[in-house]
N, C-alpha and C. Protein backbone atom coordinates (compact mmCIF):
# COMPACT_ATOMS: atom_id res chain seq x y z
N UNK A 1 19.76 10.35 -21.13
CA UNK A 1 18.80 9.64 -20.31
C UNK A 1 18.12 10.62 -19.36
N UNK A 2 16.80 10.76 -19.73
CA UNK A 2 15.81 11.42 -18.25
C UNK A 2 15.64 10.35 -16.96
N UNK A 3 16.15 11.39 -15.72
CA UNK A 3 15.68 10.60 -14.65
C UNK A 3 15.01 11.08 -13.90
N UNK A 4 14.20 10.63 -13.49
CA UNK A 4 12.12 11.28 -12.69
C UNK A 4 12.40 11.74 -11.15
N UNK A 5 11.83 13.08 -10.73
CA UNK A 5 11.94 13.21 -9.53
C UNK A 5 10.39 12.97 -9.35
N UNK A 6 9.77 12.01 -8.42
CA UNK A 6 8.39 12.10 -8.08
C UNK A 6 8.15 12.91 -6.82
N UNK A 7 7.23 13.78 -6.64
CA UNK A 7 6.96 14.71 -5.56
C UNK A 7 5.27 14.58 -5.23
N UNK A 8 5.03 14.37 -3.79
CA UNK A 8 3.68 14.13 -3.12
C UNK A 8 3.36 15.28 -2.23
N UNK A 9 2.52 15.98 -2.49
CA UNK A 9 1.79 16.73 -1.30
C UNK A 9 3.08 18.27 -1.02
N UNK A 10 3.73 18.65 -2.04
CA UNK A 10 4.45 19.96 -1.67
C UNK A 10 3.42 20.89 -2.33
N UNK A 11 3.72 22.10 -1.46
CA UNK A 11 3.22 23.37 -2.13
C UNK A 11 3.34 23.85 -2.97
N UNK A 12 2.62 24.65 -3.97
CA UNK A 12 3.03 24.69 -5.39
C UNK A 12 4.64 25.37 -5.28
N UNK A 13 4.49 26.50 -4.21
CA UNK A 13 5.62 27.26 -4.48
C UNK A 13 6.98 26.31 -3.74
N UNK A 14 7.23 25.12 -3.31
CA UNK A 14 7.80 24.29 -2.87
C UNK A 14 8.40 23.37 -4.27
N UNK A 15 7.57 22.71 -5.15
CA UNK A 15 7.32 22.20 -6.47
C UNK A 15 7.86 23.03 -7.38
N UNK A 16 7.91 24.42 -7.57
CA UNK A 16 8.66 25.20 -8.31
C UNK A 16 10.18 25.48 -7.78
N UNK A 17 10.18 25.19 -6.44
CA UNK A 17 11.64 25.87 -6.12
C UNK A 17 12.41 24.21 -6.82
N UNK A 18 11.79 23.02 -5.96
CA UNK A 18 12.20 21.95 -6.61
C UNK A 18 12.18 21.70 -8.08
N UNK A 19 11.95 22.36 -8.91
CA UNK A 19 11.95 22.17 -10.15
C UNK A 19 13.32 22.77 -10.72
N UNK A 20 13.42 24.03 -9.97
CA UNK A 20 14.56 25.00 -10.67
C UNK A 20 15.75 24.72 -10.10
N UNK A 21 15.64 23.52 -9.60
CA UNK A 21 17.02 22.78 -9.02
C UNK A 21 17.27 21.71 -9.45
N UNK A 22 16.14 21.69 -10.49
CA UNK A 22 16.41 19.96 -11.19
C UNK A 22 17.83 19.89 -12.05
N UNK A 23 19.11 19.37 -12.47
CA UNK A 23 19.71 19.16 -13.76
C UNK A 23 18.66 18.93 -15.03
N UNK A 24 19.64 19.35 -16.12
CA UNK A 24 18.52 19.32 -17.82
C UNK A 24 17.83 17.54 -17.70
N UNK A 25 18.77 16.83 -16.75
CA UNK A 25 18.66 15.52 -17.50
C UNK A 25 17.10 14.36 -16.03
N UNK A 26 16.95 15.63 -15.85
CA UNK A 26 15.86 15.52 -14.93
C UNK A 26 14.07 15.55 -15.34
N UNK A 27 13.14 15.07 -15.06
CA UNK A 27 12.29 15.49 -15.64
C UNK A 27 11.02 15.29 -13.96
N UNK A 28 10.39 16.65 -13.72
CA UNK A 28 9.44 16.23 -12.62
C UNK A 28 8.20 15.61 -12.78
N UNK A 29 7.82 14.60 -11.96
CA UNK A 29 6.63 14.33 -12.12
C UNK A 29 5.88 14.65 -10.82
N UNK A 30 4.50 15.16 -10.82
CA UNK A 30 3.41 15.70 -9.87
C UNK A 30 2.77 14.46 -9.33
N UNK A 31 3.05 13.81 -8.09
CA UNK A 31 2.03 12.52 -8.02
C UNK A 31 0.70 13.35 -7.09
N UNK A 32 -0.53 13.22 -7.73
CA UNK A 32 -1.68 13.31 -7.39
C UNK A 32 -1.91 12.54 -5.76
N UNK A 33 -1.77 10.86 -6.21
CA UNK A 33 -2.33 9.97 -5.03
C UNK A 33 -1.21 9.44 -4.83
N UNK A 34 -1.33 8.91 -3.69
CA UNK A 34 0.10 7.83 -3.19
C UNK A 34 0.59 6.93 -4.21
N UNK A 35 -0.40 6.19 -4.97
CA UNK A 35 -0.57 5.15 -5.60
C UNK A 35 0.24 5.22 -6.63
N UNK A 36 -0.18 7.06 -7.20
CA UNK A 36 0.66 7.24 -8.18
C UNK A 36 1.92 7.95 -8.11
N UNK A 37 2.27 8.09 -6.95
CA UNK A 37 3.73 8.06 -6.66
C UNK A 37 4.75 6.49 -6.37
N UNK A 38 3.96 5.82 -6.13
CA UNK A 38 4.36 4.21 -6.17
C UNK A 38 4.63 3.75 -7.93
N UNK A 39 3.76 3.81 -8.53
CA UNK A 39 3.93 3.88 -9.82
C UNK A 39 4.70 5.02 -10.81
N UNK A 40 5.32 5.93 -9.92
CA UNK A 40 5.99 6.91 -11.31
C UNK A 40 7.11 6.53 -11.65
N UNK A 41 7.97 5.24 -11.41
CA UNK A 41 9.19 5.16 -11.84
C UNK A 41 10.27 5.94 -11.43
N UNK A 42 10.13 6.70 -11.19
CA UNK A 42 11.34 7.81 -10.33
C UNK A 42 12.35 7.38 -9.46
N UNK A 43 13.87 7.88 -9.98
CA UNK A 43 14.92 7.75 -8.61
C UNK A 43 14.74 8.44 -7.56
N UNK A 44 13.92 9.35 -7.54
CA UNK A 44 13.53 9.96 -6.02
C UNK A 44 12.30 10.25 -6.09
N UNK A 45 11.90 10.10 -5.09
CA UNK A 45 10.48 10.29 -4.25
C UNK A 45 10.40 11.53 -3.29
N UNK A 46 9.72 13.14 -3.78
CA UNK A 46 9.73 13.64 -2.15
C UNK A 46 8.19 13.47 -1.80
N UNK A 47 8.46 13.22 -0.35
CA UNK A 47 7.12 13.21 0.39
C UNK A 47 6.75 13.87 1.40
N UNK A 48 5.81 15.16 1.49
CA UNK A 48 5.32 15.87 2.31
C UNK A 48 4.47 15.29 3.14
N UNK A 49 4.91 14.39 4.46
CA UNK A 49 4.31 13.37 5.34
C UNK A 49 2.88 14.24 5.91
N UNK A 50 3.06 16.04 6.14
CA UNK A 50 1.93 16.49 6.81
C UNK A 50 0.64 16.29 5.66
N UNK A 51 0.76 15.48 4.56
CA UNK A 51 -0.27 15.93 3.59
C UNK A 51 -1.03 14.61 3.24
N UNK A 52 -0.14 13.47 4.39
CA UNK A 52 -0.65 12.10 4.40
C UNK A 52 -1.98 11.53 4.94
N UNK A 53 -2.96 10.90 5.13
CA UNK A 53 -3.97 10.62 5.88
C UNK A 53 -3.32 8.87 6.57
N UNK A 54 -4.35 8.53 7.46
CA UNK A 54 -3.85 7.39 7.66
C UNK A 54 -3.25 5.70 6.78
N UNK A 55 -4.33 6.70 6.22
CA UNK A 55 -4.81 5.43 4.71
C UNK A 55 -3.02 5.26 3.92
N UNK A 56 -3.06 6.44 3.45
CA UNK A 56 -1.81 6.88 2.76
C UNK A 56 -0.62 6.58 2.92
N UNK A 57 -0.13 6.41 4.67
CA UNK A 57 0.51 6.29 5.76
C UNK A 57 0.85 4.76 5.09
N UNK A 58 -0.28 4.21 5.36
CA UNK A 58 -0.73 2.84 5.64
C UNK A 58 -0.27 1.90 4.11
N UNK A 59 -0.26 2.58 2.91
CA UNK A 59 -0.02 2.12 1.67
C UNK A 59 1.42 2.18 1.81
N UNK A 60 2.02 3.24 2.02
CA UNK A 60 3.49 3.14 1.86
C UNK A 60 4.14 2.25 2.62
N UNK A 61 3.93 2.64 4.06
CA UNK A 61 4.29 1.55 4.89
C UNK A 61 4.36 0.12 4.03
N UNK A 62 3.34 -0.46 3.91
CA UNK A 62 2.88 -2.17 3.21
C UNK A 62 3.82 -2.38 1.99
N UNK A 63 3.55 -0.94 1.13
CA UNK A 63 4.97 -1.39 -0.31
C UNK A 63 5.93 -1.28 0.50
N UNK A 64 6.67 -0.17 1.00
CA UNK A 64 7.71 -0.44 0.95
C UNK A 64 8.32 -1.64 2.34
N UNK A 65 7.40 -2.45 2.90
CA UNK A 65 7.57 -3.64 3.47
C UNK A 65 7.92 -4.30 2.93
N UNK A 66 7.25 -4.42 2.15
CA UNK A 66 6.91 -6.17 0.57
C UNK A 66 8.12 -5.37 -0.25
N UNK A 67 8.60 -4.44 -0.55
CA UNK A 67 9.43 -4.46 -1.06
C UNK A 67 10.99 -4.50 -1.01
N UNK A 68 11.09 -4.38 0.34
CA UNK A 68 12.50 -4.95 1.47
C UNK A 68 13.47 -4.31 0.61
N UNK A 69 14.68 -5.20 0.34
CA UNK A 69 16.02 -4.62 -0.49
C UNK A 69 16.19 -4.13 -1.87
N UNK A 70 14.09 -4.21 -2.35
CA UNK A 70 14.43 -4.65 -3.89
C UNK A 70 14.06 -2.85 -4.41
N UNK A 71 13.85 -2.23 -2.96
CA UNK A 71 13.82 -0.63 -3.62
C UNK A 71 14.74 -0.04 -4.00
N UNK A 72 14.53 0.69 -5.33
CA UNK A 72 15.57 1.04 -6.31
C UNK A 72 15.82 2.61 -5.86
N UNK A 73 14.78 3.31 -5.89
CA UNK A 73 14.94 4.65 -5.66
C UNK A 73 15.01 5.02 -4.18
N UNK A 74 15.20 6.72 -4.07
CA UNK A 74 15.11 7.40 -2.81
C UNK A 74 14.25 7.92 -2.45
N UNK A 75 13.56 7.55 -1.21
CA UNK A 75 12.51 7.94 -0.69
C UNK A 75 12.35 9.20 0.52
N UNK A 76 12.01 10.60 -0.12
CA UNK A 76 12.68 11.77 0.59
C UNK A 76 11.49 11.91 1.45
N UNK A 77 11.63 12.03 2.78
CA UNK A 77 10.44 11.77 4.09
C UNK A 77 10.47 13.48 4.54
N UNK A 78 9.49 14.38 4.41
CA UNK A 78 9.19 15.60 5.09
C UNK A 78 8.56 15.32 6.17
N UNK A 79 9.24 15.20 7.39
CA UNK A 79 7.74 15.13 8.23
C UNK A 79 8.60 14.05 9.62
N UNK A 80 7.48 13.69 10.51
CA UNK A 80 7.75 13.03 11.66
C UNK A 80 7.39 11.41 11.04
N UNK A 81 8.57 10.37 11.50
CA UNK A 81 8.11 9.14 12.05
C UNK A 81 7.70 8.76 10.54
N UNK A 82 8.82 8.36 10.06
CA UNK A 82 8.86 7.94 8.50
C UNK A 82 8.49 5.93 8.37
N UNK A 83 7.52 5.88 7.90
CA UNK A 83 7.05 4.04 8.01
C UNK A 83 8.15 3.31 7.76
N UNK A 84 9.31 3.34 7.15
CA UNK A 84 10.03 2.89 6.96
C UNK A 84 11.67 3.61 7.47
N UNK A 85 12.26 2.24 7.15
CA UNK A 85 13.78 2.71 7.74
C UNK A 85 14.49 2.97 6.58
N UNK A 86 14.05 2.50 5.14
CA UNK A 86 14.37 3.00 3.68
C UNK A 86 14.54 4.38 3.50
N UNK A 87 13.63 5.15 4.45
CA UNK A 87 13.00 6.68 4.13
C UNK A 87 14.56 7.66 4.32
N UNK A 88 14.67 8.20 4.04
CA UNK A 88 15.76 9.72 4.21
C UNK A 88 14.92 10.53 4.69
N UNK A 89 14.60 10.87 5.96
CA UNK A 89 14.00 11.70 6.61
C UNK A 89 14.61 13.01 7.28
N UNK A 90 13.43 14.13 6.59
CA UNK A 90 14.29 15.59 7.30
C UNK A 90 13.00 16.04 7.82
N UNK A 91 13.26 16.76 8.56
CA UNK A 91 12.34 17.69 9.53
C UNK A 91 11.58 18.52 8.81
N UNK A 92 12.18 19.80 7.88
CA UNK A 92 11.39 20.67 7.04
C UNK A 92 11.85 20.46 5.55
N UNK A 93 10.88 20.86 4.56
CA UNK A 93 11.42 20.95 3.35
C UNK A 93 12.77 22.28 2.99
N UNK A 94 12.66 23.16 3.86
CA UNK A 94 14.06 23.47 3.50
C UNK A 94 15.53 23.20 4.08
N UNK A 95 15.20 22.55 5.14
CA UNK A 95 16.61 20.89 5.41
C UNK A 95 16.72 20.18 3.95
N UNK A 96 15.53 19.53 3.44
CA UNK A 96 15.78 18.91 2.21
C UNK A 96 16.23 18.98 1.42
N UNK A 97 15.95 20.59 1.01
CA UNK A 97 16.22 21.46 -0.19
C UNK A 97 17.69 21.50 0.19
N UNK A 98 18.52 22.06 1.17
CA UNK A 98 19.88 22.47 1.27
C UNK A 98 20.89 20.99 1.02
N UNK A 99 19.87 19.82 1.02
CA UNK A 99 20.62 18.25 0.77
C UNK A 99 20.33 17.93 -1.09
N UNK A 100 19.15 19.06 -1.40
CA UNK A 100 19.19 18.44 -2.86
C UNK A 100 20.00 17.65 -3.64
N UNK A 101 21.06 18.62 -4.04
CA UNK A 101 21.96 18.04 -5.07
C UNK A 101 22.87 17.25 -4.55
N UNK A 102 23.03 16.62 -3.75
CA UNK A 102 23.64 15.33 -2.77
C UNK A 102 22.75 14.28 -3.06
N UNK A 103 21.74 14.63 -2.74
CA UNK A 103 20.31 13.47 -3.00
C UNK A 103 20.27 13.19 -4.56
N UNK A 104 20.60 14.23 -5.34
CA UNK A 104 19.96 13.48 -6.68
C UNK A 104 21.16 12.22 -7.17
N UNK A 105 22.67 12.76 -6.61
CA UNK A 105 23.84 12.32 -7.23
C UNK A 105 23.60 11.19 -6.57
N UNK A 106 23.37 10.69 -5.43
CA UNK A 106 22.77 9.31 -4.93
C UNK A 106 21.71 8.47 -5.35
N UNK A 107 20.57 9.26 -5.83
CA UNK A 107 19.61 8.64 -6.09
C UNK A 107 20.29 7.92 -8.09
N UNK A 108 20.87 8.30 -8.34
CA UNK A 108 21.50 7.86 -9.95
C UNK A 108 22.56 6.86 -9.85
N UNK A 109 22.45 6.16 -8.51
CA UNK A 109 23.58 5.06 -8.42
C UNK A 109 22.85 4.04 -8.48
């Protein structure tokens, strides 16, 4: 079974370090727009909050409102003042990175 890491707004060279930390049974997906990080199916979500606009802010916030207890995956928060209390929020992406493989073994429950 492949399971999806979705990633928003990292640097390429951020996106590669996260890649080479994936397990085989991992597969990354690049979300372009918010929208399509809402839609990738993925047990984890990372999100580079400095790369958000208000708008962006403003979408996640609203799903993951309307979506209360029924969120399945992990939602990895880079950044200040995460819209939600769902979020796993760290300060920098390399706090995140040193929680990786903790995060994925959670996100597969």
């Amino acid at each position: 079974m492949n399971y999806k890491v979705a990633v928003y707004g990292l640097a390429e060279s951020q996106t590669s370090l996260v890649m080479s930390k994936l397990p085989d049974e991992y597969i990354l997906h690049l979300s372009v727009t918010v929208t399509d990080l809402l839609v990738s199916d993925a047990v984890c979500c990372i999100v580079n909050a400095g790369t958000l606009d208000e708008n962006g802010v403003s979408i996640l916030q609203n799903y993951y409102l309307d979506a209360g207890d029924y969120v399945s995956e992990q939602i990895i928060w880079i950044g200040k003042n995460p819209p939600s209390k769902a979020f796993f929020c760290y300060a920098s992406f390399k706090e995140m990175l040193a929680d990786f493989g903790s995060i994925l073994q959670n996100a597969q429950k």
